[in-house]
PDB file of N, CA and C in Angstrom:
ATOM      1  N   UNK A   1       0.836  -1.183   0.000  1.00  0.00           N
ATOM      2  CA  UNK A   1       0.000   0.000   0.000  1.00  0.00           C
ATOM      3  C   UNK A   1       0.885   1.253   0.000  1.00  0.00           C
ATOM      4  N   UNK A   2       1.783   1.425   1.037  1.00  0.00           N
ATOM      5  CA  UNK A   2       3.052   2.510   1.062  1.00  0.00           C
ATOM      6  C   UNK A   2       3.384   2.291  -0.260  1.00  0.00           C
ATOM      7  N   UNK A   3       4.266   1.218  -1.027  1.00  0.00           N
ATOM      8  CA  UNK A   3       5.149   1.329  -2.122  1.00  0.00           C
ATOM      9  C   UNK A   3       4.681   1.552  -2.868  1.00  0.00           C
ATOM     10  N   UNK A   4       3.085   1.505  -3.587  1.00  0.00           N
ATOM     11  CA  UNK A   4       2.657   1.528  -4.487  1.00  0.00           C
ATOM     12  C   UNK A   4       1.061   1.864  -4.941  1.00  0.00           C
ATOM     13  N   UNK A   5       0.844   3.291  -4.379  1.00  0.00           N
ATOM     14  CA  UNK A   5      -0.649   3.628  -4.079  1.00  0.00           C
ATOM     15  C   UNK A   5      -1.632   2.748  -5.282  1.00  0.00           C
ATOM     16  N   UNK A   6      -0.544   2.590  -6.789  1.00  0.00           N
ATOM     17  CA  UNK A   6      -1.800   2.266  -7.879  1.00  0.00           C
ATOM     18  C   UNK A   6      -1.847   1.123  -7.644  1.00  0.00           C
ATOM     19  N   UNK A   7      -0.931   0.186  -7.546  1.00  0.00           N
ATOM     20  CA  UNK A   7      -0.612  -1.322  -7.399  1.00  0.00           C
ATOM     21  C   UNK A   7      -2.266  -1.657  -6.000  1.00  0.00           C
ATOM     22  N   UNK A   8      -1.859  -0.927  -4.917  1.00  0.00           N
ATOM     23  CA  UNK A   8      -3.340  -1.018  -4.402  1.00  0.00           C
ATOM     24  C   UNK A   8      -4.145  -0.945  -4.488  1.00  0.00           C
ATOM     25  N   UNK A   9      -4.649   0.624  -5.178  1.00  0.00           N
ATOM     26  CA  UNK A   9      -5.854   0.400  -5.882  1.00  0.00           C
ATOM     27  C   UNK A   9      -6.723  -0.558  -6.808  1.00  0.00           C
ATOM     28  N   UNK A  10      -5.403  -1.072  -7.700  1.00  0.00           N
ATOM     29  CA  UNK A  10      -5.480  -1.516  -8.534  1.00  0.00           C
ATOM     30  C   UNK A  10      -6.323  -3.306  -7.858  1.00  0.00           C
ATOM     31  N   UNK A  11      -5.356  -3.557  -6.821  1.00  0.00           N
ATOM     32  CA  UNK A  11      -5.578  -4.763  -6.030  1.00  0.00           C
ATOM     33  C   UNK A  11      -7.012  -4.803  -5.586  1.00  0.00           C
ATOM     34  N   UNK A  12      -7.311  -3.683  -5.046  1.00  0.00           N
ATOM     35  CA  UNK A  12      -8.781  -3.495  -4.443  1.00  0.00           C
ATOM     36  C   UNK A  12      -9.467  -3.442  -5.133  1.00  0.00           C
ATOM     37  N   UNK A  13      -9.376  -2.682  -6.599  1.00  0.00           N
ATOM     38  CA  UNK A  13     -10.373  -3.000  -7.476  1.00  0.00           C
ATOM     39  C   UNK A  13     -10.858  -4.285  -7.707  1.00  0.00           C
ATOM     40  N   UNK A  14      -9.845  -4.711  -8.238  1.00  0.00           N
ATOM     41  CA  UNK A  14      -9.898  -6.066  -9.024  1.00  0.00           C
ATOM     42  C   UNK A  14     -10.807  -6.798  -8.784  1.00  0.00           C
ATOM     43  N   UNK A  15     -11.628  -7.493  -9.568  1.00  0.00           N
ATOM     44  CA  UNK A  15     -12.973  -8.598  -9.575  1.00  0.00           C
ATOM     45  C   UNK A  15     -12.673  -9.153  -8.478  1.00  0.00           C
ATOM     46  N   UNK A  16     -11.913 -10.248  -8.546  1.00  0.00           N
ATOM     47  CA  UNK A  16     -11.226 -11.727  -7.722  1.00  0.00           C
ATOM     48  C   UNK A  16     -10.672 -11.281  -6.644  1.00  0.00           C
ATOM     49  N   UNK A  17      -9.481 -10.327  -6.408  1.00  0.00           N
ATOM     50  CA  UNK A  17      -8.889 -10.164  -5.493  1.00  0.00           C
ATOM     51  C   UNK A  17      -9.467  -8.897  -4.563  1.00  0.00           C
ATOM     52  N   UNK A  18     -10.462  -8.220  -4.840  1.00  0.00           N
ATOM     53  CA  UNK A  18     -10.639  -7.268  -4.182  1.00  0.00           C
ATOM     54  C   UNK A  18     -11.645  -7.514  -3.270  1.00  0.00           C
ATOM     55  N   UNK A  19     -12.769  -8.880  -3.627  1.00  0.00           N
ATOM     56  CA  UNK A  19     -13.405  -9.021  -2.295  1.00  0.00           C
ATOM     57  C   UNK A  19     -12.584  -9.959  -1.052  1.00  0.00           C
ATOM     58  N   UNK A  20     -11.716 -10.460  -1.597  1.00  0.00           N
ATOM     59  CA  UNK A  20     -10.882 -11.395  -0.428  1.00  0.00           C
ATOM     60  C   UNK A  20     -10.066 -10.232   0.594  1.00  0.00           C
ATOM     61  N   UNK A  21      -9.741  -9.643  -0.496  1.00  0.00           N
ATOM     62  CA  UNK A  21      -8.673  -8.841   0.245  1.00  0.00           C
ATOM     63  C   UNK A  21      -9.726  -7.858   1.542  1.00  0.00           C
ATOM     64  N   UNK A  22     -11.028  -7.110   0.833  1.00  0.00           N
ATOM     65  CA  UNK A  22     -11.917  -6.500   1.735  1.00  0.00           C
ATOM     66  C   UNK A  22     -12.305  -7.481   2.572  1.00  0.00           C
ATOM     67  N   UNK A  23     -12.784  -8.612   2.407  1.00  0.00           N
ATOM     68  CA  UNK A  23     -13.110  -9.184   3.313  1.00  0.00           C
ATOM     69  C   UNK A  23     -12.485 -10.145   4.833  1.00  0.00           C
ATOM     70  N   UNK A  24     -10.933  -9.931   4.123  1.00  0.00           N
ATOM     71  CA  UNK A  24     -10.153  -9.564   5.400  1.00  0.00           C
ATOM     72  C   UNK A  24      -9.767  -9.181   5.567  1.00  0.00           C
ATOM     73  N   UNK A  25      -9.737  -7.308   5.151  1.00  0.00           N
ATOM     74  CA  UNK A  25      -9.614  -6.243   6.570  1.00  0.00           C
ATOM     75  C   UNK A  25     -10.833  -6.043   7.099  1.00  0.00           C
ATOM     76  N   UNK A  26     -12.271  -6.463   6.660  1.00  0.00           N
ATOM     77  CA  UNK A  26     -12.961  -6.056   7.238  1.00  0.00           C
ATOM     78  C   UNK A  26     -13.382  -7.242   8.670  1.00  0.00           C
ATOM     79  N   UNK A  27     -13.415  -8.592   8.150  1.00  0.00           N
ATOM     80  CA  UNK A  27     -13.400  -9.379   9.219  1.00  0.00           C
ATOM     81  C   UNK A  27     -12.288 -10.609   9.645  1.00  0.00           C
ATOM     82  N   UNK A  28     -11.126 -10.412   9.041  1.00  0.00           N
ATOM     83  CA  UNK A  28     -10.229 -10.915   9.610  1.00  0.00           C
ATOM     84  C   UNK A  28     -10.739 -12.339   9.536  1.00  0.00           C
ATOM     85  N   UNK A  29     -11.275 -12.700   7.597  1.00  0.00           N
ATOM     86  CA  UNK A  29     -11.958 -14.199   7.334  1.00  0.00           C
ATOM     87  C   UNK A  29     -11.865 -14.363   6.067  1.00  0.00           C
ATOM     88  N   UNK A  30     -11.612 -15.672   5.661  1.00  0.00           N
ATOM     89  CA  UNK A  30     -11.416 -15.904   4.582  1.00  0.00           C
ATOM     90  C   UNK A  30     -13.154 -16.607   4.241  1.00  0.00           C
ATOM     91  N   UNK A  31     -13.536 -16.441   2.857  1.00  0.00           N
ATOM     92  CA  UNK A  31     -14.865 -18.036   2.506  1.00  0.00           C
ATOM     93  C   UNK A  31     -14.013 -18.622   2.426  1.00  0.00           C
ATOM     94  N   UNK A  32     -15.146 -20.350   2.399  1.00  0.00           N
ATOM     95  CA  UNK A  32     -14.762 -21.473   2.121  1.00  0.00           C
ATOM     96  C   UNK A  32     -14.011 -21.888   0.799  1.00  0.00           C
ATOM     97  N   UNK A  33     -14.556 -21.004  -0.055  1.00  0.00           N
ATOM     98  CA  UNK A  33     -14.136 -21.235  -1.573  1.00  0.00           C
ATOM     99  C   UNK A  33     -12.829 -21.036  -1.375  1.00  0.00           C
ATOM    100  N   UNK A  34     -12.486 -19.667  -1.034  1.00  0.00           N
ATOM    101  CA  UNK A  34     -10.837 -19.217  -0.886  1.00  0.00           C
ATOM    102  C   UNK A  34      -9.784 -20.129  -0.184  1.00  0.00           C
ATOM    103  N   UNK A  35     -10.960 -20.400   0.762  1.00  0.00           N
ATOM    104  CA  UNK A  35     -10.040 -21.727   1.498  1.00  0.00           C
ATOM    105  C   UNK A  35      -9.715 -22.775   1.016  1.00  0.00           C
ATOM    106  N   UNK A  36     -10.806 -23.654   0.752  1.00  0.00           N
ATOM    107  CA  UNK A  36     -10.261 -24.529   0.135  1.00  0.00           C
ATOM    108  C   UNK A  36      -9.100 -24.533  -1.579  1.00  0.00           C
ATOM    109  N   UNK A  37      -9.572 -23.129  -2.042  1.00  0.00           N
ATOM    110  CA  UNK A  37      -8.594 -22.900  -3.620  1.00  0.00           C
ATOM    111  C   UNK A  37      -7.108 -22.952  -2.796  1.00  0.00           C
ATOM    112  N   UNK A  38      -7.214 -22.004  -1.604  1.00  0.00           N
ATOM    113  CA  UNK A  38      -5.830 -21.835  -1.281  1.00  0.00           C
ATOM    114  C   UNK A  38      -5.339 -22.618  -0.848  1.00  0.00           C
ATOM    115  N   UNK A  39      -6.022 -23.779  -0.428  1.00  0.00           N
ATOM    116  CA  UNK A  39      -5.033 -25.464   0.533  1.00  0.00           C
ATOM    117  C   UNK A  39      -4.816 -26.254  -0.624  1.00  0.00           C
ATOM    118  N   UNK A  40      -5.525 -26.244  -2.073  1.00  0.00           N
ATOM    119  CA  UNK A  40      -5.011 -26.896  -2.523  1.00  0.00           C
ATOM    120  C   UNK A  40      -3.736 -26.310  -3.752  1.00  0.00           C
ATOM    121  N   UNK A  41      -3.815 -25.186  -3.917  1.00  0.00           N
ATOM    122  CA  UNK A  41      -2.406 -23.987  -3.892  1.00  0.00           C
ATOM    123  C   UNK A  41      -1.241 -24.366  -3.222  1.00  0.00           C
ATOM    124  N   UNK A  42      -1.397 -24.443  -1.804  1.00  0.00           N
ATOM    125  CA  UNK A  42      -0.534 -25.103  -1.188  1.00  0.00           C
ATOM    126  C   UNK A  42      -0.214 -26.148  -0.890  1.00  0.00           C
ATOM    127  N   UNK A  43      -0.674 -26.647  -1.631  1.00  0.00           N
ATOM    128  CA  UNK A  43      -0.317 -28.580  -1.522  1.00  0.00           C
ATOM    129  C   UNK A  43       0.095 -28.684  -2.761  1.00  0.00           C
ATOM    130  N   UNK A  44      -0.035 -28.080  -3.863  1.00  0.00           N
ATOM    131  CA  UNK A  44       0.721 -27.986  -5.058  1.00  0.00           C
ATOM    132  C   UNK A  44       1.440 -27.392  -5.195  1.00  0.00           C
ATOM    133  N   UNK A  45       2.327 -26.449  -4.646  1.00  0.00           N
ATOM    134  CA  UNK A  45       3.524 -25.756  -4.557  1.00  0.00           C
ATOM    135  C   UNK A  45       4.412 -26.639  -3.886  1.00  0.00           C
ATOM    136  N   UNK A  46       4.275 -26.736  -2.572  1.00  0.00           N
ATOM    137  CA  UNK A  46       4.696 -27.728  -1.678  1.00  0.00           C
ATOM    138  C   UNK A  46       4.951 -29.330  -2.501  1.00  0.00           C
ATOM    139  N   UNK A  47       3.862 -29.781  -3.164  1.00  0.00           N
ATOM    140  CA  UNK A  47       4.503 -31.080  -3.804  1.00  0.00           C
ATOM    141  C   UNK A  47       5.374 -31.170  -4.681  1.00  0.00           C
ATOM    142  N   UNK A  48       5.456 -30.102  -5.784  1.00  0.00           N
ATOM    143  CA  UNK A  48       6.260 -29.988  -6.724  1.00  0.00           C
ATOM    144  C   UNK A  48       7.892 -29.463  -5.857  1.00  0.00           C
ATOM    145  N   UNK A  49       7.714 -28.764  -4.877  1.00  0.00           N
ATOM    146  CA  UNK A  49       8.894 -28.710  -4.012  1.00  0.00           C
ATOM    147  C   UNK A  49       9.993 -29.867  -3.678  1.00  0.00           C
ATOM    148  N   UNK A  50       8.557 -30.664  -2.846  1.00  0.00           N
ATOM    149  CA  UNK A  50       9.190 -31.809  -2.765  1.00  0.00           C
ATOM    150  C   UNK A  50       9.503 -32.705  -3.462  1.00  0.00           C
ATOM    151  N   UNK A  51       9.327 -32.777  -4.674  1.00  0.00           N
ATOM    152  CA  UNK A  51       9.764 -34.093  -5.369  1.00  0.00           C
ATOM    153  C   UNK A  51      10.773 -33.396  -6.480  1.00  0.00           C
ATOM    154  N   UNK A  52      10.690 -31.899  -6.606  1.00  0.00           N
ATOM    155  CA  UNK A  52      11.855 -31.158  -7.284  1.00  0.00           C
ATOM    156  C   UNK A  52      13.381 -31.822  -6.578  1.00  0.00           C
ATOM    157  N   UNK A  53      13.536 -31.379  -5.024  1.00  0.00           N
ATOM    158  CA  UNK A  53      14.512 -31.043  -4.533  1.00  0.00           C
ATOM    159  C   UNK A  53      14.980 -31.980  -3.931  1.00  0.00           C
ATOM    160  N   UNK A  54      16.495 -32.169  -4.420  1.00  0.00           N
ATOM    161  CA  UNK A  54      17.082 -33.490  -4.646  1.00  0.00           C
ATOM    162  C   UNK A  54      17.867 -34.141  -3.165  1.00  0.00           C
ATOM    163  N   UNK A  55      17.846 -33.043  -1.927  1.00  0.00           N
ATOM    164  CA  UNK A  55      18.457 -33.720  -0.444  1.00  0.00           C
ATOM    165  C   UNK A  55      17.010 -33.994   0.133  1.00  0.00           C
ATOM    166  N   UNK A  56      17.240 -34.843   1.349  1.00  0.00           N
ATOM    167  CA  UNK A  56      16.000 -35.894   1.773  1.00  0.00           C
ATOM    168  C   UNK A  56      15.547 -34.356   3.155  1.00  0.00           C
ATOM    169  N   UNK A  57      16.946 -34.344   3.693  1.00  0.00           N
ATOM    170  CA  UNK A  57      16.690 -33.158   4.819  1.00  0.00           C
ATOM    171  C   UNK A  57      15.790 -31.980   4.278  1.00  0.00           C
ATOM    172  N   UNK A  58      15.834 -31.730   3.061  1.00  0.00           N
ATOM    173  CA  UNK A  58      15.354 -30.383   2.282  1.00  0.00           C
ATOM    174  C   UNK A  58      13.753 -30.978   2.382  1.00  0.00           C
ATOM    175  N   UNK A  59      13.583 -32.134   2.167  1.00  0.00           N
ATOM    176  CA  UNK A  59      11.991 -32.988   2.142  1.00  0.00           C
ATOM    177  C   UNK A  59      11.611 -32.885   3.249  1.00  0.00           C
ATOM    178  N   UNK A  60      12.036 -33.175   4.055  1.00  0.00           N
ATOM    179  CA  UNK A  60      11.675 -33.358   5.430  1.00  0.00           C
ATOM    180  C   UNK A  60      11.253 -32.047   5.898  1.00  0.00           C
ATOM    181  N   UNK A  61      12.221 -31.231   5.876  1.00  0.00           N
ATOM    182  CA  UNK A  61      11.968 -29.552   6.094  1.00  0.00           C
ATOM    183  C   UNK A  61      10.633 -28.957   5.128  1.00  0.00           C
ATOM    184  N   UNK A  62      10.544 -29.183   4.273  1.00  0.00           N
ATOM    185  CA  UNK A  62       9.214 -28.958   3.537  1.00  0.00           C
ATOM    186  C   UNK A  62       8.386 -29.163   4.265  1.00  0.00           C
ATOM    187  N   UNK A  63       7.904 -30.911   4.621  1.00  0.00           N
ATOM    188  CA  UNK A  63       6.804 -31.352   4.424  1.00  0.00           C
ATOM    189  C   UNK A  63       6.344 -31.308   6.015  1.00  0.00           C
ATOM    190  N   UNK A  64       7.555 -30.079   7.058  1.00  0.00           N
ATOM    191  CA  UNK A  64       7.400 -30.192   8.308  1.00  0.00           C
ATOM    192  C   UNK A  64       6.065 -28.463   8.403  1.00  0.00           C
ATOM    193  N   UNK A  65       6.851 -27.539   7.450  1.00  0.00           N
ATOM    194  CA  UNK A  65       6.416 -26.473   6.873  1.00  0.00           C
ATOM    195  C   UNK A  65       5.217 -26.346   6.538  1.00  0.00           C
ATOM    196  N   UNK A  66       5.180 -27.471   5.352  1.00  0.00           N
ATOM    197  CA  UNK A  66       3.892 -27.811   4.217  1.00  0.00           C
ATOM    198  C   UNK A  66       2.839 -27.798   5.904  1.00  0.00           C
ATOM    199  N   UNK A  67       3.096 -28.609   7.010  1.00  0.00           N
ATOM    200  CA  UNK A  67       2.398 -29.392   7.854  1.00  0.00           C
ATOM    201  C   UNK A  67       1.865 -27.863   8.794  1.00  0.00           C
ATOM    202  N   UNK A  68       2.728 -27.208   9.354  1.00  0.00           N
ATOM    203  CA  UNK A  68       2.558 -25.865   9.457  1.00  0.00           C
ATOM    204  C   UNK A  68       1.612 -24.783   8.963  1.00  0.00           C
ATOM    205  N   UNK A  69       1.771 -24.790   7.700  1.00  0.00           N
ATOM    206  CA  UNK A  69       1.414 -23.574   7.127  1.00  0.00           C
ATOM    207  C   UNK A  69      -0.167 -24.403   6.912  1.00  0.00           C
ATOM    208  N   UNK A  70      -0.455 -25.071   6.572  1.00  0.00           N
ATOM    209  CA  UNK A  70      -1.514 -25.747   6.304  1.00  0.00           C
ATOM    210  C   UNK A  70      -2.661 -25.614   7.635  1.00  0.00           C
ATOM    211  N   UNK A  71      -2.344 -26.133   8.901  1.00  0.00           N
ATOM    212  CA  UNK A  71      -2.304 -25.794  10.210  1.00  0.00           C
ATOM    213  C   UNK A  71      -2.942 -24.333  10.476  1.00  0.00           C
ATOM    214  N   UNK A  72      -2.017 -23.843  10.571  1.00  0.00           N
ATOM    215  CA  UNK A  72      -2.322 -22.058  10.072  1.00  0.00           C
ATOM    216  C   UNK A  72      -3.593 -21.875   9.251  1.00  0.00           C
ATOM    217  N   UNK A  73      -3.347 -22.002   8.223  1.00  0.00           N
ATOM    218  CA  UNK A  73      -4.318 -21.396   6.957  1.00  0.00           C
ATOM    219  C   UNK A  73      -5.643 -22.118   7.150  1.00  0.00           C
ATOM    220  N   UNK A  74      -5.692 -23.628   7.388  1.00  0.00           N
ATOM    221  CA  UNK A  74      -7.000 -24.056   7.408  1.00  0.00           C
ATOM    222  C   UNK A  74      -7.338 -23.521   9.256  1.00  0.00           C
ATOM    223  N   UNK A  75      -7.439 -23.013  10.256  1.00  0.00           N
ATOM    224  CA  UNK A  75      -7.832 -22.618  11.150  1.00  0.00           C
ATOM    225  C   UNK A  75      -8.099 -21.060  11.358  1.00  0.00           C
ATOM    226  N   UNK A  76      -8.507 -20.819   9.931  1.00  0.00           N
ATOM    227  CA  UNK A  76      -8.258 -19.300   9.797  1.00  0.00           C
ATOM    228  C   UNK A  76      -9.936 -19.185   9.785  1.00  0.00           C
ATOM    229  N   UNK A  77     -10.502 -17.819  10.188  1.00  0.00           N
ATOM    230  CA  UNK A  77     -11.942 -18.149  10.589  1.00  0.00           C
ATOM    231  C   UNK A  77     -12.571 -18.227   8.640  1.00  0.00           C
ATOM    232  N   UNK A  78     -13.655 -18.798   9.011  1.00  0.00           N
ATOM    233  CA  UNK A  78     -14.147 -18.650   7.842  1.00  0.00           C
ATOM    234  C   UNK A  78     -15.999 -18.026   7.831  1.00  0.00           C
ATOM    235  N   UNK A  79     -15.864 -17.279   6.840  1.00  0.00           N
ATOM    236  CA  UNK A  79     -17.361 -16.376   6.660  1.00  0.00           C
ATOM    237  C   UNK A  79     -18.245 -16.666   5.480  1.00  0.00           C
ATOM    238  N   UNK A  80     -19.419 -17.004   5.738  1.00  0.00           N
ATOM    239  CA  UNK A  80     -20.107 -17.601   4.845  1.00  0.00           C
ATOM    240  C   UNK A  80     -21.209 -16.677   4.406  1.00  0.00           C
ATOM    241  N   UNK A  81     -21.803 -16.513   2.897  1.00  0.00           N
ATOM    242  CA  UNK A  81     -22.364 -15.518   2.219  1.00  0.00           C
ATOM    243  C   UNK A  81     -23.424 -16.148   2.420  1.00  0.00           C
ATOM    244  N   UNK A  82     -24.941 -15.643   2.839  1.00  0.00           N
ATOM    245  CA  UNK A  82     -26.441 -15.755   2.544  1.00  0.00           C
ATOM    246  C   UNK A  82     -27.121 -15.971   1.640  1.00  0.00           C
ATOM    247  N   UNK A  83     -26.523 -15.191   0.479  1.00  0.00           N
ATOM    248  CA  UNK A  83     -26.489 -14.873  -0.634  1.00  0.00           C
ATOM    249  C   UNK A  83     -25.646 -14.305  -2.142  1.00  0.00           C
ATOM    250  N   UNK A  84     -25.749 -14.760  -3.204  1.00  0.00           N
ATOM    251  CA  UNK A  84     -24.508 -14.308  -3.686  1.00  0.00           C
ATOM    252  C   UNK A  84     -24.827 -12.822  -4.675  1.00  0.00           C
ATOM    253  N   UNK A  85     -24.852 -11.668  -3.524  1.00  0.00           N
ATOM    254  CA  UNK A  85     -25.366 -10.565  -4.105  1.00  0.00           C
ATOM    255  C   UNK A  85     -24.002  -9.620  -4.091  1.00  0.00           C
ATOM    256  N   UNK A  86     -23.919  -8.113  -4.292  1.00  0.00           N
ATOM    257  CA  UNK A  86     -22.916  -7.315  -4.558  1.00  0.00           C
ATOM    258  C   UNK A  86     -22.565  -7.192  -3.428  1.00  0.00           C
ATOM    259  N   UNK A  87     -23.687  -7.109  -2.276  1.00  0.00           N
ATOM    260  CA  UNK A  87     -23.330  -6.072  -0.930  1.00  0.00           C
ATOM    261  C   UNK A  87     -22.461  -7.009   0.055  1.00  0.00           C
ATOM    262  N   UNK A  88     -22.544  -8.386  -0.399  1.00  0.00           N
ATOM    263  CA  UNK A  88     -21.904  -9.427  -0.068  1.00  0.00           C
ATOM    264  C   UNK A  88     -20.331  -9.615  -0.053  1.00  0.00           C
ATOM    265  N   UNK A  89     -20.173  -9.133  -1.318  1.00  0.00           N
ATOM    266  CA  UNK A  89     -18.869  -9.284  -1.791  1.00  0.00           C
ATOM    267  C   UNK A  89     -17.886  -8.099  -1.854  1.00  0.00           C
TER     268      UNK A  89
END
């Protein structure tokens, strides 16, 4: 937001990214949809990691991470729409 007033705007506008992003500063929640797109985001970054990278310790360290961040992200609150209208989103 500091580095780049348009880059924000631009973010907030945006179709896709601008109700996620409003909808957590406004309640500190992701939907289900986002959730689940984003766990499986991260289980596909994370796999291609692991089977890229050729020391076993480097695997291990991943898939301790992968176990982590996953942890994290799926216990993140989640907010569910009534309806799928504008004032919603």
């Amino acid at each position: 937001m500091r580095g780049s007033p348009r880059f924000h705007r631009w973010l907030n506008e945006h179709k896709t990214f601008g109700p996620i992003l409003s909808n957590w500063h406004q309640h500190r929640s992701v939907s289900s949809k986002v959730k689940k797109r984003g766990a499986l985001c991260i289980l596909a970054s994370f796999a291609f990691s692991i089977w890229i990278v050729p020391h076993f310790w480097l695997k291990i360290a991943l898939v301790l991470m992968l176990i982590l961040l996953l942890q994290w992200f799926l216990r993140l609150p989640t907010v569910e729409y009534l309806a799928d209208k504008p004032e919603n989103h």
